[in-house]
C-alpha atoms as a PDB file:
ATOM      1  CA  UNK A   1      55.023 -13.944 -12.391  1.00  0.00           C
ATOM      2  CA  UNK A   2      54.408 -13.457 -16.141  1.00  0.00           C
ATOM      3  CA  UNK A   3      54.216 -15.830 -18.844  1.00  0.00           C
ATOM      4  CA  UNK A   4      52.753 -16.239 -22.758  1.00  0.00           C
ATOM      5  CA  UNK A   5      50.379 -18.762 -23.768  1.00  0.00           C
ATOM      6  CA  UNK A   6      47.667 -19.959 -26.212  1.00  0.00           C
ATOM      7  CA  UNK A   7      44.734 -22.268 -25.885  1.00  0.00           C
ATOM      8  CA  UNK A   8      44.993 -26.111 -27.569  1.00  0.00           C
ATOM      9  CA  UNK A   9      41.569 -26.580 -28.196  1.00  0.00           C
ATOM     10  CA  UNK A  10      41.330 -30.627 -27.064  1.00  0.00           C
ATOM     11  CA  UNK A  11      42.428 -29.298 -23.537  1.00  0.00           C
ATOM     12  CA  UNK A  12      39.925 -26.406 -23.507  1.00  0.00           C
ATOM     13  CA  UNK A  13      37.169 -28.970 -24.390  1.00  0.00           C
ATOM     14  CA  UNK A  14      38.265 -30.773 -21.157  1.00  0.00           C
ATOM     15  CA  UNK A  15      38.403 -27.502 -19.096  1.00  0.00           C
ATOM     16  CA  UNK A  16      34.627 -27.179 -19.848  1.00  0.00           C
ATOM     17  CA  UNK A  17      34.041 -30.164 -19.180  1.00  0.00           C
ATOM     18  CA  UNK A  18      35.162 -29.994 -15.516  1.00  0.00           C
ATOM     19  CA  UNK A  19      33.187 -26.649 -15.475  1.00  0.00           C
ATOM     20  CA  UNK A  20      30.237 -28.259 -16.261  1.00  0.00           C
ATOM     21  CA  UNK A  21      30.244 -31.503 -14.298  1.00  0.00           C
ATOM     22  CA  UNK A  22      31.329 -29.280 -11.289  1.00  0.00           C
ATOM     23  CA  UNK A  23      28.393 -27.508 -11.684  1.00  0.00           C
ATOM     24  CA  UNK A  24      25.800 -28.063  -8.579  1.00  0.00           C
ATOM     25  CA  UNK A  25      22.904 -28.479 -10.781  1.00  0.00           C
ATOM     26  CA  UNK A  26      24.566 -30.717 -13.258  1.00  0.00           C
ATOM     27  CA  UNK A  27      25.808 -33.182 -10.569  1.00  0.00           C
ATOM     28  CA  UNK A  28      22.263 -33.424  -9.292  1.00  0.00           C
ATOM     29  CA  UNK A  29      20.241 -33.606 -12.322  1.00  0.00           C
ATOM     30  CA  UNK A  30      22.860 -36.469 -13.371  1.00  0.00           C
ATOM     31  CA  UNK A  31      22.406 -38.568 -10.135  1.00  0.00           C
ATOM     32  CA  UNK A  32      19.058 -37.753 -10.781  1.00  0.00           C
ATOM     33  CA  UNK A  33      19.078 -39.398 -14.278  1.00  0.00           C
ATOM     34  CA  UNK A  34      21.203 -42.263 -13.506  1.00  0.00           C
ATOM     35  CA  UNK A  35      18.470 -42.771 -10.384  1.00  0.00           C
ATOM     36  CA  UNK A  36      16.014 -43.212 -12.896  1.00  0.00           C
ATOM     37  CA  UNK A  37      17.557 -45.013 -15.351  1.00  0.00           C
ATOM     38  CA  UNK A  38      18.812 -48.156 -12.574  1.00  0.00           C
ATOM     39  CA  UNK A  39      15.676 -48.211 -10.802  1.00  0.00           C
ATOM     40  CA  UNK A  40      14.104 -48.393 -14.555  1.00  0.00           C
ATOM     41  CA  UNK A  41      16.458 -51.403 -15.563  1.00  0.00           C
ATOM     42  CA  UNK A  42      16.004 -52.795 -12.401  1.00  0.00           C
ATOM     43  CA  UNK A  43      12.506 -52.838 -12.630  1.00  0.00           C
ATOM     44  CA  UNK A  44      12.125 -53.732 -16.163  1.00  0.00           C
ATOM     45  CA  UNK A  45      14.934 -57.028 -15.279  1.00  0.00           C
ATOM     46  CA  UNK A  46      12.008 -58.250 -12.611  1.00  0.00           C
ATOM     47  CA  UNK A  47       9.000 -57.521 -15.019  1.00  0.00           C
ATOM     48  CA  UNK A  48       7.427 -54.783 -13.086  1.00  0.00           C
ATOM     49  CA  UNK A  49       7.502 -52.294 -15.728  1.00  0.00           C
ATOM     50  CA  UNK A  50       6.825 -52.232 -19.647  1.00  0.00           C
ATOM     51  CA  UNK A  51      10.330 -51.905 -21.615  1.00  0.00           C
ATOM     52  CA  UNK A  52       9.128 -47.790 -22.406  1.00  0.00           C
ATOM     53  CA  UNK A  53       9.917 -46.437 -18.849  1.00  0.00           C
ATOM     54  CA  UNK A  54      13.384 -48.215 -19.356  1.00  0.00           C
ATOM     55  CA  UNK A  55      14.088 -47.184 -22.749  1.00  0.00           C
ATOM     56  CA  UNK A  56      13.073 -43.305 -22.111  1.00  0.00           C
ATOM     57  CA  UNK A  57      15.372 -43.132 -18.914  1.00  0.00           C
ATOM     58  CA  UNK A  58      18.100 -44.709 -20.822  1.00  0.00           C
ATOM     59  CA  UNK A  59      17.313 -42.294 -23.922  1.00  0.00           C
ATOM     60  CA  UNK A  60      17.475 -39.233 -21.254  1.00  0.00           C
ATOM     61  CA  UNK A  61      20.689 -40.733 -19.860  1.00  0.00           C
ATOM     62  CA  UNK A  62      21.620 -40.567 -23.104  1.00  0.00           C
ATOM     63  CA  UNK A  63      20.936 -37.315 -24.338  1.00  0.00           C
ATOM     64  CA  UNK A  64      22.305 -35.346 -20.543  1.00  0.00           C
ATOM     65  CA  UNK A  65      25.649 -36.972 -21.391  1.00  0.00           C
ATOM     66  CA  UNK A  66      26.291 -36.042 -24.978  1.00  0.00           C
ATOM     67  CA  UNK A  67      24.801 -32.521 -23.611  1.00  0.00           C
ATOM     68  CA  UNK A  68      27.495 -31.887 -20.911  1.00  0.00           C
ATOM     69  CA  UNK A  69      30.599 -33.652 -23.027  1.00  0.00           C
ATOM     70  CA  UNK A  70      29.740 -32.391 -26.182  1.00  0.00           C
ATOM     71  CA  UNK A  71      27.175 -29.644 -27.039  1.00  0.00           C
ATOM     72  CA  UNK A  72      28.228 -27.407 -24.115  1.00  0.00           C
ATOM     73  CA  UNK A  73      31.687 -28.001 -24.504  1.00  0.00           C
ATOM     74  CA  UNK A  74      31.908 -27.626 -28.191  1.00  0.00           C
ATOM     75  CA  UNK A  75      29.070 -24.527 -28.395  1.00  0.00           C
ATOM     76  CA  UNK A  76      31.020 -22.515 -25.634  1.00  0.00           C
ATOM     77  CA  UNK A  77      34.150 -23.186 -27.341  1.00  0.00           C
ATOM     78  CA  UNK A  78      33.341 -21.947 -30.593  1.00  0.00           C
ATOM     79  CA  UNK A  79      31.253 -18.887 -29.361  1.00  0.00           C
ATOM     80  CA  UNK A  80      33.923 -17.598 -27.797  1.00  0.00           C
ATOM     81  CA  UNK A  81      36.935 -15.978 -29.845  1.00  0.00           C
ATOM     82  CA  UNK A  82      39.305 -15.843 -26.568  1.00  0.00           C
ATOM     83  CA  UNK A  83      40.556 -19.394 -27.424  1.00  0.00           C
ATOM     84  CA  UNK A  84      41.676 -18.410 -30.475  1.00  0.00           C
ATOM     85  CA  UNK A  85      44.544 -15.426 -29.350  1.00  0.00           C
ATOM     86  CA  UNK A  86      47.818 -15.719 -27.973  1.00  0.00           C
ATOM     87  CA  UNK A  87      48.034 -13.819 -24.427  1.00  0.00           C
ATOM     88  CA  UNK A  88      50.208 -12.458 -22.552  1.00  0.00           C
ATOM     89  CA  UNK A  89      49.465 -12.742 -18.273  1.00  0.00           C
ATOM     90  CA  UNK A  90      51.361 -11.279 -15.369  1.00  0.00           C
ATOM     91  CA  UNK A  91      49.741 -11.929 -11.557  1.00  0.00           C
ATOM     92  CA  UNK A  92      51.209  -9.290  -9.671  1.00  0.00           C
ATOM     93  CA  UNK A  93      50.503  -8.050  -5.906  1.00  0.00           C
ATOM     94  CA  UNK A  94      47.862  -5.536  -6.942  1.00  0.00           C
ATOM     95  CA  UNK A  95      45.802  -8.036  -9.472  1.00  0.00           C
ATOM     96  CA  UNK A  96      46.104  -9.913 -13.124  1.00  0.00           C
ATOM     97  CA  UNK A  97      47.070  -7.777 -16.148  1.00  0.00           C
ATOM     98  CA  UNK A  98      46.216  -9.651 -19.331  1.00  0.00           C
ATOM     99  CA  UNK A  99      47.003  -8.568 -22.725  1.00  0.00           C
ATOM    100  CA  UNK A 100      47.116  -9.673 -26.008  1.00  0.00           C
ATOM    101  CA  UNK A 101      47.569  -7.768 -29.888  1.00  0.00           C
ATOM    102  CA  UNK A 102      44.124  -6.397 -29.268  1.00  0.00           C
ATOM    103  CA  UNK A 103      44.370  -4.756 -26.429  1.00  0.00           C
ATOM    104  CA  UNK A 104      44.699  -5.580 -22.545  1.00  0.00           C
ATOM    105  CA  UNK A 105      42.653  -5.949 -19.190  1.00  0.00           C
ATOM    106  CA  UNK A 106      43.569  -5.546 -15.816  1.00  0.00           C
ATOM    107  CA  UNK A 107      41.692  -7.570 -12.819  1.00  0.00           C
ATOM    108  CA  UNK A 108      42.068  -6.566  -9.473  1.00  0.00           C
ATOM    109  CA  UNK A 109      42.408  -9.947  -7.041  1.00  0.00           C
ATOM    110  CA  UNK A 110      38.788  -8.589  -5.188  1.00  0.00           C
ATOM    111  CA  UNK A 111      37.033  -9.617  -8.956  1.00  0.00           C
ATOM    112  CA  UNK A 112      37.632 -13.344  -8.768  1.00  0.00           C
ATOM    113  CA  UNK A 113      35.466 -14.931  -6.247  1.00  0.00           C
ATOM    114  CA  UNK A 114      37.090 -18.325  -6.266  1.00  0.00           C
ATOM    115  CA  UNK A 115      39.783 -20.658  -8.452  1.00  0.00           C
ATOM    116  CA  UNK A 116      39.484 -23.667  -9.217  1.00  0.00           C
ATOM    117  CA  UNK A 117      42.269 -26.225 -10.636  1.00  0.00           C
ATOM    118  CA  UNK A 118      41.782 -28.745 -13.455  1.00  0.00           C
ATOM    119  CA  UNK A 119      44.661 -30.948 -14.783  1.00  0.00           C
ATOM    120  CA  UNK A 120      45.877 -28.210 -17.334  1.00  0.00           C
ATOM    121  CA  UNK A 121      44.176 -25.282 -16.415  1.00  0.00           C
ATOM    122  CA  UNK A 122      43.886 -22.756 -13.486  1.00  0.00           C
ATOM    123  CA  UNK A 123      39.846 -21.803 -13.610  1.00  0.00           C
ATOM    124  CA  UNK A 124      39.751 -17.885 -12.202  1.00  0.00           C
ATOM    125  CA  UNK A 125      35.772 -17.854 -11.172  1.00  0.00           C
ATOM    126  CA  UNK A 126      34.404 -14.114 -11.856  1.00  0.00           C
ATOM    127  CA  UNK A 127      31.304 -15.695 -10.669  1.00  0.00           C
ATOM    128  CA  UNK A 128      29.747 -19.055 -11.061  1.00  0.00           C
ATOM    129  CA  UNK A 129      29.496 -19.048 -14.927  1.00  0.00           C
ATOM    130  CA  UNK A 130      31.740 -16.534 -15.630  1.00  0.00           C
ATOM    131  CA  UNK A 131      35.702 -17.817 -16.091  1.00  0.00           C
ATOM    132  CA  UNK A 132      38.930 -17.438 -17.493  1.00  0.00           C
ATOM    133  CA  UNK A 133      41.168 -20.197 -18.007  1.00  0.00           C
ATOM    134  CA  UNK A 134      44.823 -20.086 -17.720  1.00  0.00           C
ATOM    135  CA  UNK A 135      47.339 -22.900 -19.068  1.00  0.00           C
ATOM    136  CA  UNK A 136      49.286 -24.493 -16.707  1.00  0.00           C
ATOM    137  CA  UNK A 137      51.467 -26.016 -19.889  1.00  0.00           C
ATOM    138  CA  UNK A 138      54.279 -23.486 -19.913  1.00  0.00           C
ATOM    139  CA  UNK A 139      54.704 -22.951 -16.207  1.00  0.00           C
ATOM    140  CA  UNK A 140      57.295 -25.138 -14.336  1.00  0.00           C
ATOM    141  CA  UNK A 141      56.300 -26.765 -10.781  1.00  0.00           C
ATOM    142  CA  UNK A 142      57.766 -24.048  -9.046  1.00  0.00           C
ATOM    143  CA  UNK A 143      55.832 -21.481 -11.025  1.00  0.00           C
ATOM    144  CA  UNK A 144      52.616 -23.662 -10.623  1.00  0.00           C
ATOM    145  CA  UNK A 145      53.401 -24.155  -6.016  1.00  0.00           C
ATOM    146  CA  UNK A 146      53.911 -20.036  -6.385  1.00  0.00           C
ATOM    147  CA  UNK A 147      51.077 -19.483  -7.962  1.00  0.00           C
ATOM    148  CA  UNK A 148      48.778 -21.654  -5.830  1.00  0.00           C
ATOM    149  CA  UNK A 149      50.226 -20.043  -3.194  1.00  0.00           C
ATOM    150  CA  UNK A 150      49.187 -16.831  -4.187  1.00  0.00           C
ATOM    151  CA  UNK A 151      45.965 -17.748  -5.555  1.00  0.00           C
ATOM    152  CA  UNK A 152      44.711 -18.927  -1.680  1.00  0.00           C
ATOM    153  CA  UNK A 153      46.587 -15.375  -0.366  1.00  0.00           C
ATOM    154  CA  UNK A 154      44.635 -13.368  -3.046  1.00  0.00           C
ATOM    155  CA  UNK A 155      41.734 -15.483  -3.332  1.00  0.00           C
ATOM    156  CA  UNK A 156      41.013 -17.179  -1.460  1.00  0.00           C
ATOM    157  CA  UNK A 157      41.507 -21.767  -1.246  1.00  0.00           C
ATOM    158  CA  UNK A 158      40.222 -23.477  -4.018  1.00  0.00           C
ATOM    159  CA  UNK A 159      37.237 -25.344  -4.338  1.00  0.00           C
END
């Protein structure tokens, strides 16, 4: 199966996202946080506590959330010039050959260690921070069944 695509930025933003808040030690430090910031409220409501325990676990609330939807996000997206090309992708038996004007890459399947699926992009895990996103945009739904399907034979299922 090959296809051309390029990256619209708003959906990239979203793709990190989902990296991000899929992230072990994201989802506990933010149940974590939230924890905090209840039983704070809560115990601020019955008079228990002074208002500064409450107002620091709603200012770390705070500050965790614009961190994960918008300074990761944003920082990764504009560190990396990837997002910015137009590529070309084939997934073939033997592995992924990418290319673009600069040049190309081939993957064998045995690099990725997992996939993972987002509502416009296929996430191809080299390990667990290292990724590359492909567009589902241009691919039809029987492009997008075939190429689960061969994802789980090469891959392995998704998580």
């Amino acid at each position: 199966m090959e296809f051309g695509f390029s990256y619209d930025k708003r959906k990239v933003l979203q793709a990190l996202r989902f990296h991000f808040i899929s992230r072990p030690e994201i989802k506990i430090l933010m149940i974590l946080v939230n924890v905090f910031a209840i039983g704070s409220a809560a115990l601020f409501y019955f008079k228990k506590i002074r208002p500064e325990p409450f107002l620091l676990g709603s200012f770390i609330w705070l500050l965790l959330m614009i961190s994960v939807w918008y300074l990761l996000p944003y920082t990764i997206y504009r560190k990396a010039p990837t997002f910015k090309d137009a590529f070309r992708i084939n997934f073939g038996d033997n592995g992924i050959h990418l290319e673009n004007p600069k040049g190309y890459i081939n993957w064998e399947w045995k690099s990725f260690s997992r996939w993972m699926e987002t509502p416009h992009f296929i996430h191809l895990y080299f390990s667990e921070k290292s990724f590359f996103l492909v567009p589902k945009d241009e691919l039809s739904d029987d492009q997008k069944h075939s190429l689960r399907r061969m994802l789980n034979e090469k891959i392995g299922e998704r998580r």
